[in-house]
N, C-alpha and C. Protein backbone atom coordinates (compact mmCIF):
# COMPACT_ATOMS: atom_id res chain seq x y z
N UNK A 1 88.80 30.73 -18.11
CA UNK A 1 87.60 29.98 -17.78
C UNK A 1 86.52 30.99 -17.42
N UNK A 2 85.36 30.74 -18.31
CA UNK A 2 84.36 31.70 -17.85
C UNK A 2 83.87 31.75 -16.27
N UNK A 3 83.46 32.48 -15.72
CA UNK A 3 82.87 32.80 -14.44
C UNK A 3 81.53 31.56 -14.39
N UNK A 4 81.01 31.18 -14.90
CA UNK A 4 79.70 30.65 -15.36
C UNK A 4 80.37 29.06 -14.66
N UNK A 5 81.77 28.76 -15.01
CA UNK A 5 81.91 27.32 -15.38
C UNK A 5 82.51 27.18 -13.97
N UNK A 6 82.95 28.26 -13.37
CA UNK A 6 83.83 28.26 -12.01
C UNK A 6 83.00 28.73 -10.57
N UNK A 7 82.98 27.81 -9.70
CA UNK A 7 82.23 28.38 -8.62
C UNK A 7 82.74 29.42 -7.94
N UNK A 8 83.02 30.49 -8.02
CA UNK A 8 83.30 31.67 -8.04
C UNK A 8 83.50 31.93 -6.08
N UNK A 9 81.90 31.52 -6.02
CA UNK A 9 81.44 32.15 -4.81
C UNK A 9 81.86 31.32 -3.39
N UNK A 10 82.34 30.33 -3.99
CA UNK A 10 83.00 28.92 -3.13
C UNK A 10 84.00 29.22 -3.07
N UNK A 11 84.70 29.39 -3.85
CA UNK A 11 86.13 29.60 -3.88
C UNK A 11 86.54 31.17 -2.85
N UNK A 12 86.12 32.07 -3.41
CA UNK A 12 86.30 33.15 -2.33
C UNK A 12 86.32 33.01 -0.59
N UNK A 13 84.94 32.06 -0.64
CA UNK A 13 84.74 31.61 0.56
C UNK A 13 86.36 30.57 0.83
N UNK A 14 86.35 29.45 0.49
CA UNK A 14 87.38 28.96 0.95
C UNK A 14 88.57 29.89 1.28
N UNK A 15 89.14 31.36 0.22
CA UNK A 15 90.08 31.90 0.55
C UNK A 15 89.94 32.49 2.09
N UNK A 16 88.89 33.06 2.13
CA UNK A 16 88.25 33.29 3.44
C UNK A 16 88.34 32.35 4.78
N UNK A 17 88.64 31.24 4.79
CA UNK A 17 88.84 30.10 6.20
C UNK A 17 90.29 30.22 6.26
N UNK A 18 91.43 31.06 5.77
CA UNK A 18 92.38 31.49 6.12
C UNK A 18 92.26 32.59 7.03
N UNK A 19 90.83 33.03 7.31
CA UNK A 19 91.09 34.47 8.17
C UNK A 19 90.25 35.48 7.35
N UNK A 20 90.62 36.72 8.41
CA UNK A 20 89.85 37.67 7.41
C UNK A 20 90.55 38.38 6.61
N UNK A 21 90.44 39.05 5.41
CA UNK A 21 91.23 39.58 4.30
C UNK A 21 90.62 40.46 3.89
N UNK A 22 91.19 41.87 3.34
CA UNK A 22 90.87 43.00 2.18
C UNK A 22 90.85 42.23 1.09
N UNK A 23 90.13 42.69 0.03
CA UNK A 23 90.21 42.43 -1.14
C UNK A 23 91.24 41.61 -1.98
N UNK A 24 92.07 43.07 -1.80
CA UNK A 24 93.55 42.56 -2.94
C UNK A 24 94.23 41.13 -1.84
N UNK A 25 93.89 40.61 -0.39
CA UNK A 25 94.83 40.01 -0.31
C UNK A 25 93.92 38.49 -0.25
N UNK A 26 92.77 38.82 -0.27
CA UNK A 26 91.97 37.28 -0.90
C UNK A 26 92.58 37.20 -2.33
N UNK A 27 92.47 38.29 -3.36
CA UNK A 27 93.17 37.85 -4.71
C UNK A 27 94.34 37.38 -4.63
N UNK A 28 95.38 37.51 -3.53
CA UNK A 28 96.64 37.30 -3.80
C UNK A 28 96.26 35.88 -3.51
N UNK A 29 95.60 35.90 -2.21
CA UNK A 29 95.27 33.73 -1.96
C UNK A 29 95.07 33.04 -3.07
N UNK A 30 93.60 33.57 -3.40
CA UNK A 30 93.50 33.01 -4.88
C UNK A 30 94.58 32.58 -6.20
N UNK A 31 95.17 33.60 -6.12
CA UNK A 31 96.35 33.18 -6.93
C UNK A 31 96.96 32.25 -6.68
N UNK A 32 97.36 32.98 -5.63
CA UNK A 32 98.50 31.87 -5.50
C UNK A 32 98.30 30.12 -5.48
N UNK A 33 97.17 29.89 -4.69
CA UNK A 33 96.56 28.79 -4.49
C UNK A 33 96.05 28.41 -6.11
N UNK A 34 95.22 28.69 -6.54
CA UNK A 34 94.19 28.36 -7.76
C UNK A 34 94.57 28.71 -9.24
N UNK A 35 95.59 29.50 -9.11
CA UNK A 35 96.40 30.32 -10.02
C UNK A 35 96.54 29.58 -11.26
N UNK A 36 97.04 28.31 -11.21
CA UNK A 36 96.68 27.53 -12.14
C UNK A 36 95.78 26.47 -13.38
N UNK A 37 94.43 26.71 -11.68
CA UNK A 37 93.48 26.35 -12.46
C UNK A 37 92.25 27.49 -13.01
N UNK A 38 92.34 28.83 -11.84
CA UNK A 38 91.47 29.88 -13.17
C UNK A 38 92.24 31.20 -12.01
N UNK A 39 91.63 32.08 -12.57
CA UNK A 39 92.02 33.66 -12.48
C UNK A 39 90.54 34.40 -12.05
N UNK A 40 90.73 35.29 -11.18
CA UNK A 40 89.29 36.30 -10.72
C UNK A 40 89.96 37.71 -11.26
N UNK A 41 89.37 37.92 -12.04
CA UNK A 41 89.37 39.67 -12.39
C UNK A 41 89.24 40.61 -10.88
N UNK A 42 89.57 41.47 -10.51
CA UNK A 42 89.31 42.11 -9.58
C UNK A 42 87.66 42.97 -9.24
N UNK A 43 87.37 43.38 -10.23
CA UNK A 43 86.09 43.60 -10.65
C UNK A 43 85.14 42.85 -10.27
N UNK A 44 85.75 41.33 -10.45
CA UNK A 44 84.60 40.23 -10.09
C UNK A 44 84.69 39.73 -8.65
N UNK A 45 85.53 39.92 -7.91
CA UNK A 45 85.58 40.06 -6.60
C UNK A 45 85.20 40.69 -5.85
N UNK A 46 85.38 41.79 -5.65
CA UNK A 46 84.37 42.77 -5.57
C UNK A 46 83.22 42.58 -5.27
N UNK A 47 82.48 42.21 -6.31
CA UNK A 47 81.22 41.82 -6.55
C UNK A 47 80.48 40.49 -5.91
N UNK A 48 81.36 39.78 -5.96
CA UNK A 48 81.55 38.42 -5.06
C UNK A 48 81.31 38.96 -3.52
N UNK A 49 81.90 39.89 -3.31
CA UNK A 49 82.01 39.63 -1.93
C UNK A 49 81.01 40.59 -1.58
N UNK A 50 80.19 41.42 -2.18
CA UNK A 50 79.34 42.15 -1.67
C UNK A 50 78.10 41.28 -1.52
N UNK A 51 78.21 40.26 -3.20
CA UNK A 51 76.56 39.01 -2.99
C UNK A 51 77.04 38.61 -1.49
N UNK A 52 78.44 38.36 -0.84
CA UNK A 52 78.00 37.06 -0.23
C UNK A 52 78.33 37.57 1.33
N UNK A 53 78.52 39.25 1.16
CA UNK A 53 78.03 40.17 2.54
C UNK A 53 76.25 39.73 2.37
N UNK A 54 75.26 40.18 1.60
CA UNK A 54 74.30 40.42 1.40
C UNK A 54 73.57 39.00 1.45
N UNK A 55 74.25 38.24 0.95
CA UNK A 55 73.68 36.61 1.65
C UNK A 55 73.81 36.39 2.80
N UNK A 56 74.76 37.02 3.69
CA UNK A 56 74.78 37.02 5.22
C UNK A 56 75.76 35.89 4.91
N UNK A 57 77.02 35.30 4.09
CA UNK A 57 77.56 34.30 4.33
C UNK A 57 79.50 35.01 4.49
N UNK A 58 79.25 36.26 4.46
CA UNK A 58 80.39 37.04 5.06
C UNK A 58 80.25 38.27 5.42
N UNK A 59 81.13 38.61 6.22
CA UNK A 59 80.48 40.31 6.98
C UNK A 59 81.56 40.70 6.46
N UNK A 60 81.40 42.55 6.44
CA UNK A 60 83.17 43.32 6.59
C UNK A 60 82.52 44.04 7.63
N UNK A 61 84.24 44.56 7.90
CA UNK A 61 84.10 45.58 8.64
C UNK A 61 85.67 46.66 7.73
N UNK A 62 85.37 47.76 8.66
CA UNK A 62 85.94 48.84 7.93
C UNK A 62 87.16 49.19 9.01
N UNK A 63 88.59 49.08 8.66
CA UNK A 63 89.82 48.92 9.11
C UNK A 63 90.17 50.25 9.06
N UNK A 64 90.67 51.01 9.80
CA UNK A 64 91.19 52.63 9.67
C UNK A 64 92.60 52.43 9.40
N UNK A 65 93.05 53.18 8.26
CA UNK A 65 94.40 53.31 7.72
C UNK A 65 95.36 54.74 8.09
N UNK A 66 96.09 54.92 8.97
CA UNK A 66 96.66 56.77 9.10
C UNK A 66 96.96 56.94 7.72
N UNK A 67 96.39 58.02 7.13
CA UNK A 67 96.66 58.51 5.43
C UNK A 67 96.26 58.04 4.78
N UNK A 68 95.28 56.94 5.06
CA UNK A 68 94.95 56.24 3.43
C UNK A 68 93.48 56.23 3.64
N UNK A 69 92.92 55.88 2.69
CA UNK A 69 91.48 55.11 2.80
C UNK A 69 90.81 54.15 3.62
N UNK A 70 90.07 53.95 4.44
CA UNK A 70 89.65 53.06 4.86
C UNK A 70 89.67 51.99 4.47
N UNK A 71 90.39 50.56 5.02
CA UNK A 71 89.98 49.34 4.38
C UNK A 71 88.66 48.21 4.78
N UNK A 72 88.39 47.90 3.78
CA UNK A 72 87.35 46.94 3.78
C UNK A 72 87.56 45.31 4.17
N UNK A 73 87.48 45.01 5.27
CA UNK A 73 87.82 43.82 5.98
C UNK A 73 86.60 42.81 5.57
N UNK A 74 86.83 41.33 5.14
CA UNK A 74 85.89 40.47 5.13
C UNK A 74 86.52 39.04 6.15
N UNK A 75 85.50 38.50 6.53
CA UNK A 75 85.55 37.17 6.90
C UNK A 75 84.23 36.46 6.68
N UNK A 76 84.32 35.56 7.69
CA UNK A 76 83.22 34.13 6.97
C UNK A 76 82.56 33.94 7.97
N UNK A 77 81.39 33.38 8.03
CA UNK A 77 80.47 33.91 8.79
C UNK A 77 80.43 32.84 9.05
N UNK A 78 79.25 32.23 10.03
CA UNK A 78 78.79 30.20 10.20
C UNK A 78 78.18 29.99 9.36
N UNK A 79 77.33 30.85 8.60
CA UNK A 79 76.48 30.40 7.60
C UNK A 79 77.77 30.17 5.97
N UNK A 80 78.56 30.86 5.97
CA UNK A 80 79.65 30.96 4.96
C UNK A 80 80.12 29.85 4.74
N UNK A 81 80.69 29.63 6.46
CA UNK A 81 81.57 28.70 6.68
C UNK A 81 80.96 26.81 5.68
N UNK A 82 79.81 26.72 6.66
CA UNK A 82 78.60 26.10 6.22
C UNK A 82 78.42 25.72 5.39
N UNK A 83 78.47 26.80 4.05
CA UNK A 83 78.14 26.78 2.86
C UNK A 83 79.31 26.28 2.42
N UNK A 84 80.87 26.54 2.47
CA UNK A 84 81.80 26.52 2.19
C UNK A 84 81.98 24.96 2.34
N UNK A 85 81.90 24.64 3.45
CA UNK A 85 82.48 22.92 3.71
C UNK A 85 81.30 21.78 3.33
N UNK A 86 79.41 22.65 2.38
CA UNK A 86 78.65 21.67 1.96
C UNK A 86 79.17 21.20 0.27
N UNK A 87 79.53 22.69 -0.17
CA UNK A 87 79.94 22.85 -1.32
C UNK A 87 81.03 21.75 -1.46
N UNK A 88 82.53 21.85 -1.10
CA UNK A 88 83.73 21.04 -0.99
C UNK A 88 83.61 20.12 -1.14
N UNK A 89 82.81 19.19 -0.31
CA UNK A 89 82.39 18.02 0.27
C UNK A 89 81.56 17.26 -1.16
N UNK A 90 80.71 18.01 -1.58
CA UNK A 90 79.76 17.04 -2.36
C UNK A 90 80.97 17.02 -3.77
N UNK A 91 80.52 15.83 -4.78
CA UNK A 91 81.33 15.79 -6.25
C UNK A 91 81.06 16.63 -7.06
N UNK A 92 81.36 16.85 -8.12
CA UNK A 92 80.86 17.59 -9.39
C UNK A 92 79.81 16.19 -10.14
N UNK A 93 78.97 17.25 -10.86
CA UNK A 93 78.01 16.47 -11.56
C UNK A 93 78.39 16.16 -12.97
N UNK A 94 79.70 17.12 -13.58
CA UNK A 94 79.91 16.82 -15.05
C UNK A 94 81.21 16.55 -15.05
N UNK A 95 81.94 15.54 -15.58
CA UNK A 95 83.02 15.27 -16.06
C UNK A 95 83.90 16.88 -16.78
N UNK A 96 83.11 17.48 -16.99
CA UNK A 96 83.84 18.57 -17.85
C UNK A 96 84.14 19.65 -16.58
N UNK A 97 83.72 19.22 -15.41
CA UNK A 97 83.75 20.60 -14.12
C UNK A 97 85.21 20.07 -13.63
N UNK A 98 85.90 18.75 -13.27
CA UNK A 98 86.54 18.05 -13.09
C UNK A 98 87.53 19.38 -13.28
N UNK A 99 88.32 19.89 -14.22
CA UNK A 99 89.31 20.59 -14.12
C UNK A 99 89.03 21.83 -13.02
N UNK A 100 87.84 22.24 -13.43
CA UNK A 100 88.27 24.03 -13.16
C UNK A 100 87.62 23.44 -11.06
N UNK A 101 86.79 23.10 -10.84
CA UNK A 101 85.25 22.92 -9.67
C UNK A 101 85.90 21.71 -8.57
N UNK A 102 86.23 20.39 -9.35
CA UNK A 102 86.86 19.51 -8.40
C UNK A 102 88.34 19.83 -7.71
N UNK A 103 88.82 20.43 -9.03
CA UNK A 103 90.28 20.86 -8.08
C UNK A 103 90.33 22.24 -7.50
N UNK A 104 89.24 22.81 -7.47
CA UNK A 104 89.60 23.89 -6.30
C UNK A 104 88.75 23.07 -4.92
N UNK A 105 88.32 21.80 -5.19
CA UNK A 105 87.66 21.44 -4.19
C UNK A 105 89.15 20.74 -3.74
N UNK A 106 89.49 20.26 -4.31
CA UNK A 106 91.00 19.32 -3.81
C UNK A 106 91.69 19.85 -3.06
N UNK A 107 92.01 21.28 -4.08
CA UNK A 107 92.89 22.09 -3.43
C UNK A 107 92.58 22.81 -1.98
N UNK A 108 91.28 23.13 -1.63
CA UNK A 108 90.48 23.66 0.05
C UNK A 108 90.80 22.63 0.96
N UNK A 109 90.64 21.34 0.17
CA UNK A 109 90.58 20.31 1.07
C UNK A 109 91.76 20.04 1.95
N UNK A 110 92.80 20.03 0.61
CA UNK A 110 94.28 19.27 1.12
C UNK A 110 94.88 20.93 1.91
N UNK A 111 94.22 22.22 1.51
CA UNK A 111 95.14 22.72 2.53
C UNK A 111 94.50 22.61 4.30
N UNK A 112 92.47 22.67 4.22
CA UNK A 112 92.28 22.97 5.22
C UNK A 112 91.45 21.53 5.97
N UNK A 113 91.81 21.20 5.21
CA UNK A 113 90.72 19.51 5.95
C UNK A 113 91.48 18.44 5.14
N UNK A 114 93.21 17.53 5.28
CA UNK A 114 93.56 17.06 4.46
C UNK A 114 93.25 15.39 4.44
N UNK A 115 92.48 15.44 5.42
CA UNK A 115 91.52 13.71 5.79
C UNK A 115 90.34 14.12 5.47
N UNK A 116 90.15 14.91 4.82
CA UNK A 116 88.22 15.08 4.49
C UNK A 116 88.85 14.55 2.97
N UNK A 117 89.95 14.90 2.21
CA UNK A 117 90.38 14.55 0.94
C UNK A 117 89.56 13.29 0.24
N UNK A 118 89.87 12.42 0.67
CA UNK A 118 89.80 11.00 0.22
C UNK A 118 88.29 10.88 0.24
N UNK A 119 87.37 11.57 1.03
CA UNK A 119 86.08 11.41 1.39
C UNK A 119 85.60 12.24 0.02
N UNK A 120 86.05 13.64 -0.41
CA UNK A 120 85.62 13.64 -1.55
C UNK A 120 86.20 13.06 -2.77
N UNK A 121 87.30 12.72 -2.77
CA UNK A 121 87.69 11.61 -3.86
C UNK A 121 86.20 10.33 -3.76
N UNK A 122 86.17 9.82 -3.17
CA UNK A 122 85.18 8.24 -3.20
C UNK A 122 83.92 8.95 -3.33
N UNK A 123 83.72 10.05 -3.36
CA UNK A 123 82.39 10.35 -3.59
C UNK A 123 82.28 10.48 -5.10
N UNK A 124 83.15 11.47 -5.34
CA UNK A 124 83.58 11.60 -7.05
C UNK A 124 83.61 9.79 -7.79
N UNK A 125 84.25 9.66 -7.33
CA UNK A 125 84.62 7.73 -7.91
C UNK A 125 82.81 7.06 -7.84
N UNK A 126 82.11 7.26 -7.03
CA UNK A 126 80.78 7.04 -6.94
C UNK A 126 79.85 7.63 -7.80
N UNK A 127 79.85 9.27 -8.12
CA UNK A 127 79.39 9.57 -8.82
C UNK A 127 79.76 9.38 -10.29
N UNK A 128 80.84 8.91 -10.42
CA UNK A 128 81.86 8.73 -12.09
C UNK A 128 81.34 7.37 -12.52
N UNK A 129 81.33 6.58 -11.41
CA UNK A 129 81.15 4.82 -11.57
C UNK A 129 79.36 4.76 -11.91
N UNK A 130 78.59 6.05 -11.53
CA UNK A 130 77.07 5.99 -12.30
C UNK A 130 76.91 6.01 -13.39
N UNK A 131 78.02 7.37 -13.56
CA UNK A 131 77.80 7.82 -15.34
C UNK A 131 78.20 6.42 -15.96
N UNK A 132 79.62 5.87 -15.38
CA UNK A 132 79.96 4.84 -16.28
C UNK A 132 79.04 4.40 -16.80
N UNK A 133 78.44 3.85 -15.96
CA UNK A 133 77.56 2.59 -16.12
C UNK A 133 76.55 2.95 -16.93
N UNK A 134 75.75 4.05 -17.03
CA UNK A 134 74.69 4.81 -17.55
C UNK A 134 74.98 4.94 -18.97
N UNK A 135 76.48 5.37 -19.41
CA UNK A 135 77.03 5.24 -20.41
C UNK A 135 77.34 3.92 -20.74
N UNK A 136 77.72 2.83 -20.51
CA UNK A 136 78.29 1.76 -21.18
C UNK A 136 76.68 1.03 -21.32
N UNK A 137 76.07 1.01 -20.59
CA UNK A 137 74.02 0.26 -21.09
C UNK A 137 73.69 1.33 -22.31
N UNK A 138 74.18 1.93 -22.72
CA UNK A 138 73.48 2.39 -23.80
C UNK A 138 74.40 1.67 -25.26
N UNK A 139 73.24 1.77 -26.38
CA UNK A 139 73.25 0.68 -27.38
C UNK A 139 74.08 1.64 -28.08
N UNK A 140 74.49 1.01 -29.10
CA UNK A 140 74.97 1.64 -30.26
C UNK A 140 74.36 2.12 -30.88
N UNK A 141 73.93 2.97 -31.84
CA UNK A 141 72.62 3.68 -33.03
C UNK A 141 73.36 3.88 -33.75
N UNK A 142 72.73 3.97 -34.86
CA UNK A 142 72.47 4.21 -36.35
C UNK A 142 73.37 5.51 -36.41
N UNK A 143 73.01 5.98 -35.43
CA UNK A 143 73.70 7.94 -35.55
C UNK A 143 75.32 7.66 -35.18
N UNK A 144 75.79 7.71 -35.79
CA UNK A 144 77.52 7.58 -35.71
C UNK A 144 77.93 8.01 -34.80
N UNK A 145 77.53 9.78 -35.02
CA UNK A 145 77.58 10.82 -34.43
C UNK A 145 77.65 11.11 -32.48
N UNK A 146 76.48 9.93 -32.86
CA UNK A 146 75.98 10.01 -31.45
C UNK A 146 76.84 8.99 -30.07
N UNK A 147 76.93 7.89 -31.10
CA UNK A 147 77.74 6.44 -30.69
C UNK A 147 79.01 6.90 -30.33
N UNK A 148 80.07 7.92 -31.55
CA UNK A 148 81.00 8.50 -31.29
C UNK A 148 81.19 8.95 -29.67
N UNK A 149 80.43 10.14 -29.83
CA UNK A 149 80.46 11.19 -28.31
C UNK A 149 80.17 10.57 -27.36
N UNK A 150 79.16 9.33 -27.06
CA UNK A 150 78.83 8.22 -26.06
C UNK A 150 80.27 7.66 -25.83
N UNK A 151 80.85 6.86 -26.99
CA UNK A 151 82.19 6.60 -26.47
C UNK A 151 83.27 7.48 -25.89
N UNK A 152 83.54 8.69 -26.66
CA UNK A 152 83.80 9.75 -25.83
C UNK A 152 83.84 10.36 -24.65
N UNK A 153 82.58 10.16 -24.40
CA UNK A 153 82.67 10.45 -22.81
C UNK A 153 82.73 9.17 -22.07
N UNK A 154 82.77 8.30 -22.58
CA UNK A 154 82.75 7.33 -21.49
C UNK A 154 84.43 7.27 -21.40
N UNK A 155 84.86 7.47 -22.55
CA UNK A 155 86.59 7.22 -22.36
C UNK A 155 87.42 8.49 -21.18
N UNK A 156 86.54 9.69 -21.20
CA UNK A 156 86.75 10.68 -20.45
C UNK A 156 86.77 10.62 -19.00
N UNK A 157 85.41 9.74 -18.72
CA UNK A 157 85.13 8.87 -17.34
C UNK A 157 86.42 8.05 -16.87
N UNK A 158 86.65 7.20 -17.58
CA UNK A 158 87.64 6.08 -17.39
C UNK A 158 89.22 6.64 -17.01
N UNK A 159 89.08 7.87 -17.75
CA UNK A 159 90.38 8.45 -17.69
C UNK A 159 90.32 9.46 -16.27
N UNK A 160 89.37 10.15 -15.73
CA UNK A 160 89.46 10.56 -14.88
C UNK A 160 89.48 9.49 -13.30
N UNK A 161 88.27 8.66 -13.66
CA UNK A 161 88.62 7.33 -12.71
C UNK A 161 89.83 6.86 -12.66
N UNK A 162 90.49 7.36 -13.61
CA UNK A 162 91.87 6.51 -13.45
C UNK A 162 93.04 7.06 -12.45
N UNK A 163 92.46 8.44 -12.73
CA UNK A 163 93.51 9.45 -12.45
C UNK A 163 93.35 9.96 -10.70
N UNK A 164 91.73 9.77 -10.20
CA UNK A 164 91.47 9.43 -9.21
C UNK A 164 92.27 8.17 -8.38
N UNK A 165 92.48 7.27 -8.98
CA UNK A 165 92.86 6.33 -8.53
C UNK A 165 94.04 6.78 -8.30
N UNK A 166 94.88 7.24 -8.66
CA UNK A 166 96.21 7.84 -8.60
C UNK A 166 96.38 8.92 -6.94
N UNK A 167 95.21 9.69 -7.49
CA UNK A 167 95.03 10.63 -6.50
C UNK A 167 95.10 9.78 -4.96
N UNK A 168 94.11 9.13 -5.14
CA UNK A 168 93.93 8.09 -3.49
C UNK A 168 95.38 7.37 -3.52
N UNK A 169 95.75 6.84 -4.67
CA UNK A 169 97.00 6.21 -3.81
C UNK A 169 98.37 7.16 -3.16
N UNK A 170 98.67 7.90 -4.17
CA UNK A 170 99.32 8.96 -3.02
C UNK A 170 98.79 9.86 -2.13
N UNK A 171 97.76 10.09 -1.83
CA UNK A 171 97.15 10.32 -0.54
C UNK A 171 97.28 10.00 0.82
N UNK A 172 97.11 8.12 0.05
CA UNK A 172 97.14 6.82 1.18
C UNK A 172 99.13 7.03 1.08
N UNK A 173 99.48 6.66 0.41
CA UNK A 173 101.45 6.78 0.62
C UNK A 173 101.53 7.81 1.36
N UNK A 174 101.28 9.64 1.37
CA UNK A 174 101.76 10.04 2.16
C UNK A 174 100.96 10.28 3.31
N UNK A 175 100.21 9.72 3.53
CA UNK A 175 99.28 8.80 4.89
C UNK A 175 98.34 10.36 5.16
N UNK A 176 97.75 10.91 3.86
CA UNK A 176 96.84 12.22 3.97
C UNK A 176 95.39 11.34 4.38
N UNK A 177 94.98 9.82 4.17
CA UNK A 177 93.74 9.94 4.02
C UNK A 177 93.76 8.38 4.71
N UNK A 178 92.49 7.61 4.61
CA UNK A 178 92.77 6.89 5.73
C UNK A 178 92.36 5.33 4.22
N UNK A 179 93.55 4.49 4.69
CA UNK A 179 93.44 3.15 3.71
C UNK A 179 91.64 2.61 3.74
């Protein structure tokens, strides 16, 4: 998944409300946690975490090692933090973010806020139930083409609403979120 399609800078942050971490052991969070839904090059971490020293939304500090190199310590700042739990909280705007953007939002949620869950589920279901609708008032045309991909995404909608629905009910079964 390109960097472009993945909130990069959210996600680091969330690894970050575990504490503070060197580098390689935010990548190992990442993995392990997100591992499935994308991958950070090391390179791009790095880089990540210097924008978001320089945004003031994480500090380091420098850890003394006997024999080795100095390590580079990060944590999360209030403004990080901030940023971290506005990001989570709100839905995705495209049906197509749904894989890589909503479920690393799922995944922050259910490890570090697992009753905030359901709050971004019904927001998602709110924002999905617009498009629906936005999509199903539109006419059929002449353009096949066009009628096609309209149905298309609306079937994409329906299927993720659906799958939402799934989500909230075992949520509510293993009593993560509130009926």
């Amino acid at each position: 998944m390109k960097a472009a399609q993945f909130p990069v800078d959210q996600a680091v942050l969330g690894a970050l409300l575990a504490g503070p971490a060197h580098g390689y052991e935010l990548r190992r969070r990442l993995d392990q946690g997100l591992g499935p839904v994308w991958r950070i090059a090391t390179s791009q971490l790095y880089s990540v975490l210097r924008r978001l020293e320089e945004d003031g939304l994480a500090r380091r500090s420098v850890e003394e090692q006997p024999g080795r190199p100095p390590r580079h310590v990060y944590a999360l700042t209030p403004a990080g933090e901030a940023a971290f739990w506005g990001w989570a909280l709100a839905p995705v705007r495209h049906v197509r973010d749904i894989r890589g953007e909503f479920l690393a939002k799922l995944y922050f949620l259910l490890r570090y806020a697992p009753d905030r869950a359901e709050e971004l589920i019904a927001r998602e279901v709110q924002e999905l139930a617009r498009l629906r609708h936005r999509l199903s008032g539109r006419r059929a045309t002449a353009d096949r083409f066009a009628d096609l991909l309209r149905r298309f995404r609306l079937a994409q909608v329906e299927c993720v609403l659906s799958w939402l629905a799934e989500c909230r009910a075992t949520l509510e079964k293993e009593g993560t979120c509130a009926t």
